[in-house]
PDB file of N, CA and C in Angstrom:
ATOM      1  N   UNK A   1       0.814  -1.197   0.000  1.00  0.00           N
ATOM      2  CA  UNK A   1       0.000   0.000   0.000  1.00  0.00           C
ATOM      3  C   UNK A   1       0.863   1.268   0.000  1.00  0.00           C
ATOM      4  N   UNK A   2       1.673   1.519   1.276  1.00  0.00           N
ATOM      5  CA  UNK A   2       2.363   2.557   0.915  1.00  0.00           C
ATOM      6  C   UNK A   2       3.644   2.281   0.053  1.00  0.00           C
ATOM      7  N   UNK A   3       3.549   1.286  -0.739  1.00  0.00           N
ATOM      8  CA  UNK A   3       4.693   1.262  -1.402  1.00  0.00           C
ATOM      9  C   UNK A   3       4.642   1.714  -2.931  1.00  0.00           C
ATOM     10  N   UNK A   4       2.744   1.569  -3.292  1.00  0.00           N
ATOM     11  CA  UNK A   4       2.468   1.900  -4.117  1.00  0.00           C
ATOM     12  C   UNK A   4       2.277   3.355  -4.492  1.00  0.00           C
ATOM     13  N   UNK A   5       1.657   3.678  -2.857  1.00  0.00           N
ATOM     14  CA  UNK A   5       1.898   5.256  -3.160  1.00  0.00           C
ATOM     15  C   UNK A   5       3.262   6.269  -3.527  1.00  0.00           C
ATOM     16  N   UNK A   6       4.274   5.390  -2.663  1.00  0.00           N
ATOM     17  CA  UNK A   6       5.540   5.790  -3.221  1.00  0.00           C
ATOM     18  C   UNK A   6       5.406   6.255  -4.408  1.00  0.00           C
ATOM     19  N   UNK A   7       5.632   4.930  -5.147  1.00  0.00           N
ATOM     20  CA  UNK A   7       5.853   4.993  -6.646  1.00  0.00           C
ATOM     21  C   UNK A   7       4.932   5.411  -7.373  1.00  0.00           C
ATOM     22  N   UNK A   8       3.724   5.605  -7.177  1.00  0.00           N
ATOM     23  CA  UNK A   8       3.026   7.001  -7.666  1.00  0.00           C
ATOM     24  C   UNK A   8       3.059   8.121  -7.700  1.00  0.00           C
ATOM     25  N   UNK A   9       3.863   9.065  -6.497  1.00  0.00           N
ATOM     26  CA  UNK A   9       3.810  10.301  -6.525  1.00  0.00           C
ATOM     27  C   UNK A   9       5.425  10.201  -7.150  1.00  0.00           C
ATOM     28  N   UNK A  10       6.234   9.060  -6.988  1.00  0.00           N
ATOM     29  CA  UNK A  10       7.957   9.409  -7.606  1.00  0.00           C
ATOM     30  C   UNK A  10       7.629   9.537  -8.794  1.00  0.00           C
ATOM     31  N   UNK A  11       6.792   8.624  -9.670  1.00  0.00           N
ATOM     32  CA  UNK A  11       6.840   8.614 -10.999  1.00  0.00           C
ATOM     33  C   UNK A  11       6.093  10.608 -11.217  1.00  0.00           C
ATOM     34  N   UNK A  12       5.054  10.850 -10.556  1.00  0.00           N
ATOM     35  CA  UNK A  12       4.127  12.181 -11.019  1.00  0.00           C
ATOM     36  C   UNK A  12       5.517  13.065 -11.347  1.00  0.00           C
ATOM     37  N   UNK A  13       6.509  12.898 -10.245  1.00  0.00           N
ATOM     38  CA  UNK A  13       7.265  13.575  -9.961  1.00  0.00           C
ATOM     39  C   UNK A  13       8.532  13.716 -10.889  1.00  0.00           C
ATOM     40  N   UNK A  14       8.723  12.642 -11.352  1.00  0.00           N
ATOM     41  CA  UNK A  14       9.655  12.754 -12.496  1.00  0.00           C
ATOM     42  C   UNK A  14      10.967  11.833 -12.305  1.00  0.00           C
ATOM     43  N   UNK A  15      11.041  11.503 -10.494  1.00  0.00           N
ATOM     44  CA  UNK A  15      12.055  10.986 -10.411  1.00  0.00           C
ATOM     45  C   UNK A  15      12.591   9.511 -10.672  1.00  0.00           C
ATOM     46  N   UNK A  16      13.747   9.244 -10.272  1.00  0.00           N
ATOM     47  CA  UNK A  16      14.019   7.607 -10.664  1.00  0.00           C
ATOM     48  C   UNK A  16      14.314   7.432  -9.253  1.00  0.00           C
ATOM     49  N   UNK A  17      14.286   6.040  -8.476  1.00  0.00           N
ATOM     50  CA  UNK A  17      14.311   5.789  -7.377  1.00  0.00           C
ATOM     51  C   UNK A  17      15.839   6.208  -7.092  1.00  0.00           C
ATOM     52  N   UNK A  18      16.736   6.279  -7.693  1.00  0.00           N
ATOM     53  CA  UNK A  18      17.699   6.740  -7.523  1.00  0.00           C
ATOM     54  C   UNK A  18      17.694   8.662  -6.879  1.00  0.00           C
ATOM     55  N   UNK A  19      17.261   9.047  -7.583  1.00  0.00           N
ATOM     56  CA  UNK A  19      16.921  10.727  -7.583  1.00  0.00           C
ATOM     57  C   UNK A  19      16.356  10.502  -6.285  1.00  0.00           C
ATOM     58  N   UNK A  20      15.248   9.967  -6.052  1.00  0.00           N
ATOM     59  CA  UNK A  20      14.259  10.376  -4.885  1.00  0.00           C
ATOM     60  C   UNK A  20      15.524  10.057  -3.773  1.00  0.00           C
ATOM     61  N   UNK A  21      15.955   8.774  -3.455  1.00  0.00           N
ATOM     62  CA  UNK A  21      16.677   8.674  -2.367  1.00  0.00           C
ATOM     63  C   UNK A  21      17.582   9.467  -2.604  1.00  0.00           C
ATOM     64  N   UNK A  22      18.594   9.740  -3.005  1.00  0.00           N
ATOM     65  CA  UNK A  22      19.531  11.022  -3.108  1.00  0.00           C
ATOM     66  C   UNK A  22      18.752  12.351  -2.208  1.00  0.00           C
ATOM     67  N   UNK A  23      17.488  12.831  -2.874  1.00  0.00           N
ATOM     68  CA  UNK A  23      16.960  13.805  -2.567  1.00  0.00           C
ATOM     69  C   UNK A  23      16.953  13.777  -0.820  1.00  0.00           C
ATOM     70  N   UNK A  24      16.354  11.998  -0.659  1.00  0.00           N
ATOM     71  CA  UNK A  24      15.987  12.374   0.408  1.00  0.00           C
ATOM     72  C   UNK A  24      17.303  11.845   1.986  1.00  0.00           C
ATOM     73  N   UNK A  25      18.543  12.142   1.261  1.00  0.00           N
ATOM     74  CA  UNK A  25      19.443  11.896   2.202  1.00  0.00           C
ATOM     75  C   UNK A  25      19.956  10.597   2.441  1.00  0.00           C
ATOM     76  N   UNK A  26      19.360   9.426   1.869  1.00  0.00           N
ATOM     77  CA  UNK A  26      19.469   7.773   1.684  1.00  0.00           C
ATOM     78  C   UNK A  26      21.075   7.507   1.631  1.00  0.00           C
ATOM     79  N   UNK A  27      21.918   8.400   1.456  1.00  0.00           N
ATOM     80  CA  UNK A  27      23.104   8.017   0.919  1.00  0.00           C
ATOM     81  C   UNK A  27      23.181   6.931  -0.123  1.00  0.00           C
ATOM     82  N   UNK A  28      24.358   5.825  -0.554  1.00  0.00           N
ATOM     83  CA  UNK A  28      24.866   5.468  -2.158  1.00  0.00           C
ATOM     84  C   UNK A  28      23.724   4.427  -2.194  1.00  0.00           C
ATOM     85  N   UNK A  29      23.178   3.711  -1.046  1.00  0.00           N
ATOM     86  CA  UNK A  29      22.354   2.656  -1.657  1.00  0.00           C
ATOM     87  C   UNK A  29      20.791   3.260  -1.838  1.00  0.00           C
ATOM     88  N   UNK A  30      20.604   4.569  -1.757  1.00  0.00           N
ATOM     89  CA  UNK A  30      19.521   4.811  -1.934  1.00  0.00           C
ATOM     90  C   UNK A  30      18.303   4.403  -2.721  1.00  0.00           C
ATOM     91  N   UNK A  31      18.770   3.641  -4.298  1.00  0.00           N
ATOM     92  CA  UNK A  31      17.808   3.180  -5.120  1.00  0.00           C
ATOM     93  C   UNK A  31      17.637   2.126  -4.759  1.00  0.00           C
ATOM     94  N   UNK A  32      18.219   1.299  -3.564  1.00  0.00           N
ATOM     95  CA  UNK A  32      17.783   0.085  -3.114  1.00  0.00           C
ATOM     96  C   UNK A  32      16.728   0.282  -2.009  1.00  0.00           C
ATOM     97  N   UNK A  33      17.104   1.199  -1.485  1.00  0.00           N
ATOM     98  CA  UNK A  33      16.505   1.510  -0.525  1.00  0.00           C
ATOM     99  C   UNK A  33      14.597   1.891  -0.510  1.00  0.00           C
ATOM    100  N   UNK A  34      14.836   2.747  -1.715  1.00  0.00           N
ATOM    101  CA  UNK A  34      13.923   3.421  -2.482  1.00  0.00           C
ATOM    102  C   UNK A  34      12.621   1.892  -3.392  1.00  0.00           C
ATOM    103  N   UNK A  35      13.442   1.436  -3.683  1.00  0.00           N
ATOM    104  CA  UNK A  35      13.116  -0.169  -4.412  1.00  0.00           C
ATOM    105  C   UNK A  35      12.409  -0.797  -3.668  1.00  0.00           C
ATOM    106  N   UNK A  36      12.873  -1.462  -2.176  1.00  0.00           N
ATOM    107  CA  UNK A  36      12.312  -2.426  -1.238  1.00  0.00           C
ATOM    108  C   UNK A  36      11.143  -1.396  -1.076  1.00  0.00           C
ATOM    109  N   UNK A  37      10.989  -0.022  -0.748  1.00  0.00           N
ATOM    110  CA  UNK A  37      10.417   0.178  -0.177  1.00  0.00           C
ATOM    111  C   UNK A  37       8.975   0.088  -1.218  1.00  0.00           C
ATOM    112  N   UNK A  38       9.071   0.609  -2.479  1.00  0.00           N
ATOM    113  CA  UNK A  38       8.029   0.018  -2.793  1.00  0.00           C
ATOM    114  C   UNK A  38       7.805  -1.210  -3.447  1.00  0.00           C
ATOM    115  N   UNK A  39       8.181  -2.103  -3.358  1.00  0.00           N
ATOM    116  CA  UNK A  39       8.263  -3.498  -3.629  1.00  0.00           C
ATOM    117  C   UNK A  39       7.214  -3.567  -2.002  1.00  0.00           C
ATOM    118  N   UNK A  40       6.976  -3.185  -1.067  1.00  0.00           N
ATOM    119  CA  UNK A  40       6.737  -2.980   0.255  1.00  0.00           C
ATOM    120  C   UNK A  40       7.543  -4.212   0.842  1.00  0.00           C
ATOM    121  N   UNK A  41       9.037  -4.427   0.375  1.00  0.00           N
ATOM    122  CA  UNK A  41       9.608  -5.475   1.105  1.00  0.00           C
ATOM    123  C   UNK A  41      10.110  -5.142   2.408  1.00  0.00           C
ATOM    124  N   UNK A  42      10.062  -3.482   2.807  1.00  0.00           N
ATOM    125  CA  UNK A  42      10.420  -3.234   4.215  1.00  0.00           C
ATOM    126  C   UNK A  42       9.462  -1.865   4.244  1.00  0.00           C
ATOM    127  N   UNK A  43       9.457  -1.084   5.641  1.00  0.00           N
ATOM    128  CA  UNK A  43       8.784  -0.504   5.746  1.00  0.00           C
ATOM    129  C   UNK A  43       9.356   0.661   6.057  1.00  0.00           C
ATOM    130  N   UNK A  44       9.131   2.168   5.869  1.00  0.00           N
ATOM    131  CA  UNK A  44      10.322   2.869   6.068  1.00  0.00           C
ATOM    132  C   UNK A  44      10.094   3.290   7.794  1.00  0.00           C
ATOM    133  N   UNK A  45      10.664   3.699   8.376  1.00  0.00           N
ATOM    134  CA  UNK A  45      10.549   4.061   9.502  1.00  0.00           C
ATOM    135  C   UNK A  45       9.894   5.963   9.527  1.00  0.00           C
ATOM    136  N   UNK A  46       9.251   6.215  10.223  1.00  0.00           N
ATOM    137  CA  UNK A  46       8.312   7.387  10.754  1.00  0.00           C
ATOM    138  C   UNK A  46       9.720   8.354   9.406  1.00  0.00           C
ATOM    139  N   UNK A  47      10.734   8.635  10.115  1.00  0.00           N
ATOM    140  CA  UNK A  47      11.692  10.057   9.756  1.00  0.00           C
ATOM    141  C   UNK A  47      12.029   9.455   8.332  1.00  0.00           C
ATOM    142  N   UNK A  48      12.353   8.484   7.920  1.00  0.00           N
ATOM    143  CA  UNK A  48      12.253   8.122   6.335  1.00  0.00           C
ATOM    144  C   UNK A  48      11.300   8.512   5.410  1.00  0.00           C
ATOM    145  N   UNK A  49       9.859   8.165   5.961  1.00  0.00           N
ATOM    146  CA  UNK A  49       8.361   8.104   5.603  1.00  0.00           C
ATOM    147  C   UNK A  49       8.369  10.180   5.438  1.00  0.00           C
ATOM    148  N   UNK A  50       8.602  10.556   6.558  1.00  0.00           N
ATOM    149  CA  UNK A  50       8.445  12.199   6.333  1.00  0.00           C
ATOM    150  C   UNK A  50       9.649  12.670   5.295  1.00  0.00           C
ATOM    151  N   UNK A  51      10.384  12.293   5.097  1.00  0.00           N
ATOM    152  CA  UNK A  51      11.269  12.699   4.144  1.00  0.00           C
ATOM    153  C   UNK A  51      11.304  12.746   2.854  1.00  0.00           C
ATOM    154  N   UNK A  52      10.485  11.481   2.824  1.00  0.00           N
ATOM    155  CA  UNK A  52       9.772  10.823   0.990  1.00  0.00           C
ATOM    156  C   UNK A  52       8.840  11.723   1.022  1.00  0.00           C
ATOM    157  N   UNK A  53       7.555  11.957   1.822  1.00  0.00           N
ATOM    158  CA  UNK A  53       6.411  12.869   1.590  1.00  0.00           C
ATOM    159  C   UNK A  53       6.852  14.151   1.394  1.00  0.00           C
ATOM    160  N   UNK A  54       8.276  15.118   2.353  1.00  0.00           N
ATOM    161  CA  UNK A  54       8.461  16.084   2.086  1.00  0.00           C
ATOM    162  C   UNK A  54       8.934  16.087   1.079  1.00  0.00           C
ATOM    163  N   UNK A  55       9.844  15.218   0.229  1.00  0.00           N
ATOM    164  CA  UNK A  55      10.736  15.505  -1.242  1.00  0.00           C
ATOM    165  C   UNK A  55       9.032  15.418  -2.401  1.00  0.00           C
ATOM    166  N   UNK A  56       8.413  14.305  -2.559  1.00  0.00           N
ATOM    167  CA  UNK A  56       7.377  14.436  -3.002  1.00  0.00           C
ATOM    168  C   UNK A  56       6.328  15.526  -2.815  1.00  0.00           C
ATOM    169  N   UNK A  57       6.300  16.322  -1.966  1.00  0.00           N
ATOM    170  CA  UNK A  57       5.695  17.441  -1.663  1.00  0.00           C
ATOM    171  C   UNK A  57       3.875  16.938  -1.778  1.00  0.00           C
ATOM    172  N   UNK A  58       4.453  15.658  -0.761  1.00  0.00           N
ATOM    173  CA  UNK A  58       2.523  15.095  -0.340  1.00  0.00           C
ATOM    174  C   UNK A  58       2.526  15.088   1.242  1.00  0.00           C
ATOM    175  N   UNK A  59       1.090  15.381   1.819  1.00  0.00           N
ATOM    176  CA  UNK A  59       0.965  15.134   3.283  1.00  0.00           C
ATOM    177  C   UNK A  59       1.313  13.593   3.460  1.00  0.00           C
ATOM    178  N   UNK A  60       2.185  13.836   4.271  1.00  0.00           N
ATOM    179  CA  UNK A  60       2.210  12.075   5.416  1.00  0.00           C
ATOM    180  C   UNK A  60       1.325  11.503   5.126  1.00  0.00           C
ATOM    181  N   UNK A  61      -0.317  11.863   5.637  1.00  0.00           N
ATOM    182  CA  UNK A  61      -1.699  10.853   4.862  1.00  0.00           C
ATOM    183  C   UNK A  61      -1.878  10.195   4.475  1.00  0.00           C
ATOM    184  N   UNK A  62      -1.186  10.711   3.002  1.00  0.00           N
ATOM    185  CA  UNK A  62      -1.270  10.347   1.550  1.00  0.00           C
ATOM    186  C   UNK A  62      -0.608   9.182   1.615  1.00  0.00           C
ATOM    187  N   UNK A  63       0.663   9.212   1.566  1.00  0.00           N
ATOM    188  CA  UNK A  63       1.727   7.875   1.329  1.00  0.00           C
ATOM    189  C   UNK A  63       1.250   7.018   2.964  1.00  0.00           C
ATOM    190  N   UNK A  64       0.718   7.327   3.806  1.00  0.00           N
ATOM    191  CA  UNK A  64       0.234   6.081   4.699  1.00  0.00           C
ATOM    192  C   UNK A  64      -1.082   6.557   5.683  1.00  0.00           C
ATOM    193  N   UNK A  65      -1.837   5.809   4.745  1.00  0.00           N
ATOM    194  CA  UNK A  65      -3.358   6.382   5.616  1.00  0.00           C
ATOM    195  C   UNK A  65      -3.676   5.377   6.269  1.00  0.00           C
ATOM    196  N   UNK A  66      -2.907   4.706   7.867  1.00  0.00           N
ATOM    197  CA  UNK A  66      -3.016   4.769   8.756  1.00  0.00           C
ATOM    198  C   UNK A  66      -2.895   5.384  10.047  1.00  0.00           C
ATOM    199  N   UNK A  67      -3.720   6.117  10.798  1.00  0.00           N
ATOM    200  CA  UNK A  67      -3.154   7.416  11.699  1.00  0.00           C
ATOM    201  C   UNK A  67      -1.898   6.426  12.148  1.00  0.00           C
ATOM    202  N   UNK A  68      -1.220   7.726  12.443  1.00  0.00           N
ATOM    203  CA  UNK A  68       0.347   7.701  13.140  1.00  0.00           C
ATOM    204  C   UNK A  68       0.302   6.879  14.524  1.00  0.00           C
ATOM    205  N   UNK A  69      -0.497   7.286  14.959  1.00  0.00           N
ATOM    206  CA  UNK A  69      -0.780   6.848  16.679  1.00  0.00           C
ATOM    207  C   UNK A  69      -1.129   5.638  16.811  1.00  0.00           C
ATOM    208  N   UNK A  70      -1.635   4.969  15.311  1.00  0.00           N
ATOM    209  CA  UNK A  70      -1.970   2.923  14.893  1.00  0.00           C
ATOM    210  C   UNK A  70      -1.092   2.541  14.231  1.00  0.00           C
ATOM    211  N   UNK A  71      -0.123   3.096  13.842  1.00  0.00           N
ATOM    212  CA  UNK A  71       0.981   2.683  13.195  1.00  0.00           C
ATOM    213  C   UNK A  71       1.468   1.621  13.938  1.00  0.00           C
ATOM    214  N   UNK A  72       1.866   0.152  13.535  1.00  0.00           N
ATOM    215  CA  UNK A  72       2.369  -0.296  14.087  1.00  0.00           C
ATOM    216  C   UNK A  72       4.015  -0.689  14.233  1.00  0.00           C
ATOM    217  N   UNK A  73       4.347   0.552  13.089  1.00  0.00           N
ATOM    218  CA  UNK A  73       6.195   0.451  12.262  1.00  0.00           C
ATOM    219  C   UNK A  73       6.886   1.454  13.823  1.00  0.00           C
ATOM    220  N   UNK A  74       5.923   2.227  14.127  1.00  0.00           N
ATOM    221  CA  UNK A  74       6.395   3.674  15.183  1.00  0.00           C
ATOM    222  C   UNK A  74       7.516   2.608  16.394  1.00  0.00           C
ATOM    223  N   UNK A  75       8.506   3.732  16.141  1.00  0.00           N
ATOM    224  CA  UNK A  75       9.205   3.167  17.486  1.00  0.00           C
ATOM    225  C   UNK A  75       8.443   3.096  18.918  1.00  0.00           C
ATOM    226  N   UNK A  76       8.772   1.607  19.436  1.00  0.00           N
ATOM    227  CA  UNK A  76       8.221   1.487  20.672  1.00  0.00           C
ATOM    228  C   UNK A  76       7.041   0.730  20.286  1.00  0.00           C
ATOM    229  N   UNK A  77       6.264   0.942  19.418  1.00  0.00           N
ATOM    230  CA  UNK A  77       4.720   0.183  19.312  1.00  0.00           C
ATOM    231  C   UNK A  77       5.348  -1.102  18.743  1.00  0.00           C
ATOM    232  N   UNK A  78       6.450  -1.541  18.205  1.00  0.00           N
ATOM    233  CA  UNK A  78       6.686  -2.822  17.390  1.00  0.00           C
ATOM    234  C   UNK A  78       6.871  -3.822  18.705  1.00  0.00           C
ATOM    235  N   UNK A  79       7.136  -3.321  19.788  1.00  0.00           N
ATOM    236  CA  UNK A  79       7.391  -4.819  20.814  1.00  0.00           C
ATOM    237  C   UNK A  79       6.044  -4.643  21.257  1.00  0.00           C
ATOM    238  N   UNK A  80       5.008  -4.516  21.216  1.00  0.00           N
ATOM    239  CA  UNK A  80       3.484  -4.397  21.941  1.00  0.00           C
ATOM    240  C   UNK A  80       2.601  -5.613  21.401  1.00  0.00           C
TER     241      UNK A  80
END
């Protein structure tokens, strides 16, 4: 789900998964990084997740419309 949104607003956007992670600070493996994530083979963590929405210039929402506070990726909620 949010992996798809990823790669919906990267593509609107123009970028290559390469570009986006660059943009968004990922350092050299960024297009891998960028890849799993929408493959949804991992999940990005909260400050990853705001970084993709801010380079994409979409609300948080958008790329994961589960409130934040049910998230179950949020640090601390994963051992519960």
């Amino acid at each position: 789900m949010i992996g798809e949104k990823i790669k919906e607003y990267r593509d609107r956007r123009g970028y290559s998964r390469a570009e986006l992670g660059r943009l968004c600070g990922f350092g050299s493996n960024s297009e891998a990084i960028i890849s799993r994530f929408e493959r949804d083979e991992g999940f990005p963590d909260l400050d990853k997740l705001e970084r993709i929405a801010e380079v994409l210039c979409v609300p948080l929402e958008i790329l994961c419309s589960v409130p934040c506070r049910e998230c179950p990726f949020i640090e601390g909620k994963q051992s519960q």
